[in-house]
Each structure stands twice: as C-alpha cells, then as structure tokens.
N, C-alpha and C. Protein backbone atom coordinates (compact mmCIF):
# COMPACT_ATOMS: atom_id res chain seq x y z
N UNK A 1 31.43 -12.05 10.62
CA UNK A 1 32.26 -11.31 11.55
C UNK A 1 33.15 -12.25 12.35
N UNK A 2 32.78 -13.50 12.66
CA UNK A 2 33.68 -14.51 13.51
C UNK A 2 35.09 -14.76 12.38
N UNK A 3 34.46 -14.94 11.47
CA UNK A 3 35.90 -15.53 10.40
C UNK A 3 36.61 -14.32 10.34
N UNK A 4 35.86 -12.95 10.62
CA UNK A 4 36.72 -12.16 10.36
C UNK A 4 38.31 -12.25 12.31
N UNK A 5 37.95 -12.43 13.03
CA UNK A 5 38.59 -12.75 14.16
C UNK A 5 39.32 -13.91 13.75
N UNK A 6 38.78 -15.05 14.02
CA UNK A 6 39.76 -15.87 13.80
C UNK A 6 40.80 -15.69 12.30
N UNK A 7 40.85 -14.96 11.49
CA UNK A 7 41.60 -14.45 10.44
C UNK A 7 42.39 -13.95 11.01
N UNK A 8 42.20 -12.83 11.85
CA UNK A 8 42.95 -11.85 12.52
C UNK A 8 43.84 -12.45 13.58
N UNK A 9 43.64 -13.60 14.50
CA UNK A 9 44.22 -14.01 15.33
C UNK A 9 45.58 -14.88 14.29
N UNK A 10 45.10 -15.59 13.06
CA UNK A 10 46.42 -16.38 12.73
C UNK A 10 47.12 -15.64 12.02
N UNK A 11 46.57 -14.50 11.60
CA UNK A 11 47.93 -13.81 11.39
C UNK A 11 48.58 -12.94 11.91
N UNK A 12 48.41 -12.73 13.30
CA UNK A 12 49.29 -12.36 14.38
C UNK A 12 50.57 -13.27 15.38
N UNK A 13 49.71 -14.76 15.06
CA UNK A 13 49.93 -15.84 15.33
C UNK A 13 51.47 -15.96 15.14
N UNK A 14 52.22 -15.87 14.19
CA UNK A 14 53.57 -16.26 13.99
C UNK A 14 54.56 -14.94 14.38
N UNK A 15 53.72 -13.76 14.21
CA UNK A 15 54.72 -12.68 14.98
C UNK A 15 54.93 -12.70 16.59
N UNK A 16 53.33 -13.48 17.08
CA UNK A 16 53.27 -13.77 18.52
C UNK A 16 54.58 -14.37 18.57
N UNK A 17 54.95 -15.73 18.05
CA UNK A 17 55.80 -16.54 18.58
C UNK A 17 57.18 -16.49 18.17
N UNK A 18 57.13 -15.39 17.40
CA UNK A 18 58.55 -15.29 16.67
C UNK A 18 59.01 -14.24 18.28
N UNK A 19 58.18 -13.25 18.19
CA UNK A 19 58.58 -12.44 19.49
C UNK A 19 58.38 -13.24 21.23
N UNK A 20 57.95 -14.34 21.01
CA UNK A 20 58.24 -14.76 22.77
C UNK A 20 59.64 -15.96 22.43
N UNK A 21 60.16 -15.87 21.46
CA UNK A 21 60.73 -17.14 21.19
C UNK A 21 61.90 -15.91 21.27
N UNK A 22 62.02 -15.03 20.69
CA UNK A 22 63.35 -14.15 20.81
C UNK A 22 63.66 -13.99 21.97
N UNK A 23 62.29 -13.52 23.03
CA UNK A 23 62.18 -13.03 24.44
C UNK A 23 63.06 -14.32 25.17
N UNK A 24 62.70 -15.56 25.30
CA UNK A 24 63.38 -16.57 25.74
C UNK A 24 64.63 -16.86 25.18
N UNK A 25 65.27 -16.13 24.23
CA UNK A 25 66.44 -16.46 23.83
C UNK A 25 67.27 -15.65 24.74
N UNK A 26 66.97 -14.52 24.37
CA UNK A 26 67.90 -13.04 25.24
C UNK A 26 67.51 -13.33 26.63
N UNK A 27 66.81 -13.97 27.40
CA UNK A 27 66.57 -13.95 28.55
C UNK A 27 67.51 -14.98 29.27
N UNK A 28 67.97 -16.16 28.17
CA UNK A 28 68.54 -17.39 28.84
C UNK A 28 70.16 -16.95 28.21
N UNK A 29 70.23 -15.74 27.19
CA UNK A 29 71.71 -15.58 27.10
C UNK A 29 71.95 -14.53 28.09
N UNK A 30 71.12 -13.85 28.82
CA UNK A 30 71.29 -12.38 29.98
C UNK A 30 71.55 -13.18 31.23
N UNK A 31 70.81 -14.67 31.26
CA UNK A 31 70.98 -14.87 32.20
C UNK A 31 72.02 -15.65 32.08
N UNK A 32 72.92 -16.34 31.23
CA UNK A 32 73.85 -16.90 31.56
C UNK A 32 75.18 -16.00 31.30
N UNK A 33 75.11 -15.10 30.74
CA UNK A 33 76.16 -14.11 31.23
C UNK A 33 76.02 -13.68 32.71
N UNK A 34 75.09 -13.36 33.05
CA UNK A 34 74.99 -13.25 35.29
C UNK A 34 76.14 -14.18 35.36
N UNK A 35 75.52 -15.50 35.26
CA UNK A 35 76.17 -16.61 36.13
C UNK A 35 77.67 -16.70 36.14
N UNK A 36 77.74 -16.50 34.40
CA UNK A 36 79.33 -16.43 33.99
C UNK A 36 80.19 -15.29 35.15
N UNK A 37 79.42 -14.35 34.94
CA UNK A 37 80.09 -13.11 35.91
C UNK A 37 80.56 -13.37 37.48
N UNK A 38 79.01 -14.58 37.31
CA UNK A 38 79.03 -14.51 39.37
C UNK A 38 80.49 -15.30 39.60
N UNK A 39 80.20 -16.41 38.28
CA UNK A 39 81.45 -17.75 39.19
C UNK A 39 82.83 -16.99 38.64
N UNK A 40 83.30 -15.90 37.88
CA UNK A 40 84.33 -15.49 37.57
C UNK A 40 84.67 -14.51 38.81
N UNK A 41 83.69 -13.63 38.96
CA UNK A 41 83.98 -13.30 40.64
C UNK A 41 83.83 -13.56 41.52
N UNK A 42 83.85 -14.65 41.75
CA UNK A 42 84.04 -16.07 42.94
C UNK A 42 85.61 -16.15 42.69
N UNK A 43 85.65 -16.88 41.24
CA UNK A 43 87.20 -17.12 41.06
C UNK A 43 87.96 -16.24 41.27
N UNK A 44 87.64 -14.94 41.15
CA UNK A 44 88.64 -13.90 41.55
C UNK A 44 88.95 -13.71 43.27
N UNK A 45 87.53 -14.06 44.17
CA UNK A 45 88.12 -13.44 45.67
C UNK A 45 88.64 -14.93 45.54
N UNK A 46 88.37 -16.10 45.45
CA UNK A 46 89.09 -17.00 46.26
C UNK A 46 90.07 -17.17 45.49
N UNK A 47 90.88 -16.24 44.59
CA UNK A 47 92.07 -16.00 44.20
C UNK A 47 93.42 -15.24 45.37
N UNK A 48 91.93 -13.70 45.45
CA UNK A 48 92.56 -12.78 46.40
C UNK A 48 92.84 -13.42 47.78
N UNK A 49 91.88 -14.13 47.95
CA UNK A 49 92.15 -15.10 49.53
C UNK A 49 93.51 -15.49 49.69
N UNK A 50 93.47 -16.70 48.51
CA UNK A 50 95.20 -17.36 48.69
C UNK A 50 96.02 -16.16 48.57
N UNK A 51 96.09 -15.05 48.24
CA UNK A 51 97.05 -14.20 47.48
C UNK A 51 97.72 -14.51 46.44
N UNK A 52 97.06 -14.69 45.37
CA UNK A 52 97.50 -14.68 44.11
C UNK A 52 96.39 -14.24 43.37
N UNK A 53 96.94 -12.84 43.88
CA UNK A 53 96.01 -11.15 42.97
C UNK A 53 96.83 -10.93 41.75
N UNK A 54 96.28 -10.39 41.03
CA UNK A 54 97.25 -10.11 39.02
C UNK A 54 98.60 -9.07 39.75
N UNK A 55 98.80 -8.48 40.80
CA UNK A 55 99.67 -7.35 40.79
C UNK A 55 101.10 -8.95 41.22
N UNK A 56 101.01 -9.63 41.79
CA UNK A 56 102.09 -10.82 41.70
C UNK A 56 102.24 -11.69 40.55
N UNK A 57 101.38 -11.46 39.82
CA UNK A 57 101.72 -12.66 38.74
C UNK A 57 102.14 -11.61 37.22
N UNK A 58 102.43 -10.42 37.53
CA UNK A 58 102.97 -9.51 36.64
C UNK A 58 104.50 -9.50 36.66
C-alpha cells in the first residue's frame, strides 16, 4: 500500500509543477502590465500638468 502512494504522488508530480510554473508566469505578466499602466498614467498627468494634453498636439 505505501508504493502504492508514493506511485501516486510522482505522477501528479509534473502536473503539480507544470501548473505552479504557469501560475508564476501569468502572475509576473499581470503584474507587469499593472506597472506598465501605473508609469503610463503617471506619464499622462505629468503631461496634463505641463499642458501638453493630445487635444494640442492634434
């Protein structure tokens, strides 16, 4: 009955890590789209600040 467990654990084994390895992929591309977003709307108010909003540069 033990061999039957440890059987069972390695072949769960590579779906385990295929699925936390995806999880850390999408998590570090979700999170670097945030960031992308945050510093692009940064760049946008301290655009609007100086005044040079898109309705002048049309």
């Amino acid at each position: 009955m033990d061999e039957f467990w440890q059987q069972a654990l390695w072949s769960l084994a590579p779906t385990v890590l295929v699925g936390l390895l995806f999880w850390y992929i999408m998590r570090v591309i979700i999170r670097s789209d945030s960031k992308e977003r945050q510093a692009y709307d940064e760049i946008l108010r301290e655009q609007d600040a100086a005044g040079n909003d898109d309705a002048s540069r049309r």
